[in-house]
C-alpha atoms as a PDB file:
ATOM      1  CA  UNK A   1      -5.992  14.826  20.727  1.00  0.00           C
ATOM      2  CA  UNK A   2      -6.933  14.213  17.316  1.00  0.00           C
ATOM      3  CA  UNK A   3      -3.348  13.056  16.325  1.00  0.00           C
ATOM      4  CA  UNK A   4      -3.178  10.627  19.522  1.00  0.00           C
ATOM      5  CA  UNK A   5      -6.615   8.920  18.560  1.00  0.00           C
ATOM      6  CA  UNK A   6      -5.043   8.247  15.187  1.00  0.00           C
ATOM      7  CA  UNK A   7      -1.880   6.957  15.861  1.00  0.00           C
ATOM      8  CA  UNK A   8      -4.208   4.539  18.368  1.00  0.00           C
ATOM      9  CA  UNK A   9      -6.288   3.513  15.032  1.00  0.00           C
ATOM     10  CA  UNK A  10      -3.424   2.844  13.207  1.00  0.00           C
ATOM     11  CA  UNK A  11      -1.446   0.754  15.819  1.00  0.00           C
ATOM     12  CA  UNK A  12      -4.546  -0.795  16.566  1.00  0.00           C
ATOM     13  CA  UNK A  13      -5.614  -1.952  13.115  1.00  0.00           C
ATOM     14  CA  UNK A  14      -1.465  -3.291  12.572  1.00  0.00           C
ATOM     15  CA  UNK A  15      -1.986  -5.320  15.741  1.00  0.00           C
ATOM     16  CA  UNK A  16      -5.508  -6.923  14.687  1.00  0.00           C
ATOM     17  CA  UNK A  17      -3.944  -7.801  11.295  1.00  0.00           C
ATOM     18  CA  UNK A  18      -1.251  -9.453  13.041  1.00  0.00           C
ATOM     19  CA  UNK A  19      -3.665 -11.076  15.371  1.00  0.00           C
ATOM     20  CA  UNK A  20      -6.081 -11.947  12.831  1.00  0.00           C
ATOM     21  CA  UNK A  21      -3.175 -13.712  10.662  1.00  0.00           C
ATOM     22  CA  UNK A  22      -1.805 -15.839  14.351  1.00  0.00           C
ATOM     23  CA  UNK A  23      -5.258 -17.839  14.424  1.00  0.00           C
ATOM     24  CA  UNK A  24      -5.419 -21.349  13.562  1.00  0.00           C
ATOM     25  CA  UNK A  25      -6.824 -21.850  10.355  1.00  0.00           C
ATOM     26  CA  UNK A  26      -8.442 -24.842   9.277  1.00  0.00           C
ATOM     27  CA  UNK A  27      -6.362 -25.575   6.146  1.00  0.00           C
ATOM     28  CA  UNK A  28      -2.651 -24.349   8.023  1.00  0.00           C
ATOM     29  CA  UNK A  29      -1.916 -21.613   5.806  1.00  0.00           C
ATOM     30  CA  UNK A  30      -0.551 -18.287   7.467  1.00  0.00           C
ATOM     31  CA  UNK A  31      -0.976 -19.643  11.053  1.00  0.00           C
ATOM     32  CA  UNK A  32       1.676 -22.548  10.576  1.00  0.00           C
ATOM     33  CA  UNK A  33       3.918 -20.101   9.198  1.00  0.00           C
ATOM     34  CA  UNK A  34       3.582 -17.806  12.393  1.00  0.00           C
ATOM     35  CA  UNK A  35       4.139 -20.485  15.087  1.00  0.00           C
ATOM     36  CA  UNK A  36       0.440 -21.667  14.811  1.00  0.00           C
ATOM     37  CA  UNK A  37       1.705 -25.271  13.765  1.00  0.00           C
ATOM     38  CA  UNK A  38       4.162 -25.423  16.641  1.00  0.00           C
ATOM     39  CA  UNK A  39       1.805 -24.617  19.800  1.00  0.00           C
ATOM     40  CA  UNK A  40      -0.696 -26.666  18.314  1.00  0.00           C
ATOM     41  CA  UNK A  41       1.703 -29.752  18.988  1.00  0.00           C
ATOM     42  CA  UNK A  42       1.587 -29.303  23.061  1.00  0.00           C
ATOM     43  CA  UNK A  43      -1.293 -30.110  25.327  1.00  0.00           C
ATOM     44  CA  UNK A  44      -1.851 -26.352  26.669  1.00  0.00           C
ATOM     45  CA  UNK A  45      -2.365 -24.994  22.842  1.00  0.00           C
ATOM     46  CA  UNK A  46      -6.305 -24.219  23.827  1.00  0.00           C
ATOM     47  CA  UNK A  47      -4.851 -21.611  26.900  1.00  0.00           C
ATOM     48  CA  UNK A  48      -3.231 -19.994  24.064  1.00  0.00           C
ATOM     49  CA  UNK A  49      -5.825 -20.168  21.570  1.00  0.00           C
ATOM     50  CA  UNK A  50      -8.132 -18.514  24.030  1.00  0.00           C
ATOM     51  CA  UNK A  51      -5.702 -15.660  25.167  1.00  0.00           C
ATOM     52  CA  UNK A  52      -5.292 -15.072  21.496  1.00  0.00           C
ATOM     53  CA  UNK A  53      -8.813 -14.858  21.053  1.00  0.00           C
ATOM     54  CA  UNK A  54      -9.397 -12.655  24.543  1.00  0.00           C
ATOM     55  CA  UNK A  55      -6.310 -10.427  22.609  1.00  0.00           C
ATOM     56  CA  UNK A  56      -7.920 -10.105  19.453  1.00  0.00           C
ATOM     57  CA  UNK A  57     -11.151  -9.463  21.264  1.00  0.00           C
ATOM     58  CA  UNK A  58      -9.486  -6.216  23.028  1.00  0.00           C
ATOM     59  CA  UNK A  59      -7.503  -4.900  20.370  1.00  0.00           C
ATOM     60  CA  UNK A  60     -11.200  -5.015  17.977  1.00  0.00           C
ATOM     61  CA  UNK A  61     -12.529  -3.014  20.874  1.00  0.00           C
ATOM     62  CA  UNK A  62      -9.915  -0.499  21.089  1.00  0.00           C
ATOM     63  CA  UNK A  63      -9.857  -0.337  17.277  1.00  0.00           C
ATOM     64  CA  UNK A  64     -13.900   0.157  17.531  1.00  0.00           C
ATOM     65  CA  UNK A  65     -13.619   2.766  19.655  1.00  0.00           C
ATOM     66  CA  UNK A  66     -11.112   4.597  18.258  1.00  0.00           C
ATOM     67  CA  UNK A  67     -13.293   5.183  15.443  1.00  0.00           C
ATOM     68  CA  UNK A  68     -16.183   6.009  17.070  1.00  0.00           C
ATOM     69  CA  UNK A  69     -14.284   8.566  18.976  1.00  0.00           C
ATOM     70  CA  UNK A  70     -12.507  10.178  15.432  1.00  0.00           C
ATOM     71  CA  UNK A  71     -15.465  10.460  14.579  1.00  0.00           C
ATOM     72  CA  UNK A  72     -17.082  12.288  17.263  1.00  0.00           C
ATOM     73  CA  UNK A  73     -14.564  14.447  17.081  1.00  0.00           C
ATOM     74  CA  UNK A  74     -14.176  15.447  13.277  1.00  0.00           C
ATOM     75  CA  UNK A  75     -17.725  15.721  12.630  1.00  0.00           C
ATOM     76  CA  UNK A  76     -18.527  19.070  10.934  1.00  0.00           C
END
């Protein structure tokens, strides 16, 4: 069970870095390079934007409680 939470924790916290790096930034930087640049040039970029953030959201949750739960579980 232990193992399971973990590998959750880690594929979580890859996934939020990922997530973390797709936002729009307000200088460009690693957004543009990720396709940030290019959906911000069509008219539906904010339904994106806000699935992003409603992704992010989730996957900090997940992360959150995979912690909480480790910890439950490997306390002494």
């Amino acid at each position: 069970m232990t193992l399971g939470i973990s590998i959750a924790l880690v594929l979580a916290s890859l996934l939020m870095i990922l997530l973390v790096l797709l936002h729009k930034g307000k200088g460009g930087g690693l957004s543009d390079m990720f396709g940030g640049g290019f959906s911000s040039s069509y008219g539906g970029s904010s339904v994106v934007e806000r699935n992003l953030d409603r992704l992010t959201i989730i996957t900090g949750v997940v992360w959150f409680v995979c912690i909480i739960a480790l910890g439950l579980l490997l306390r002494p």
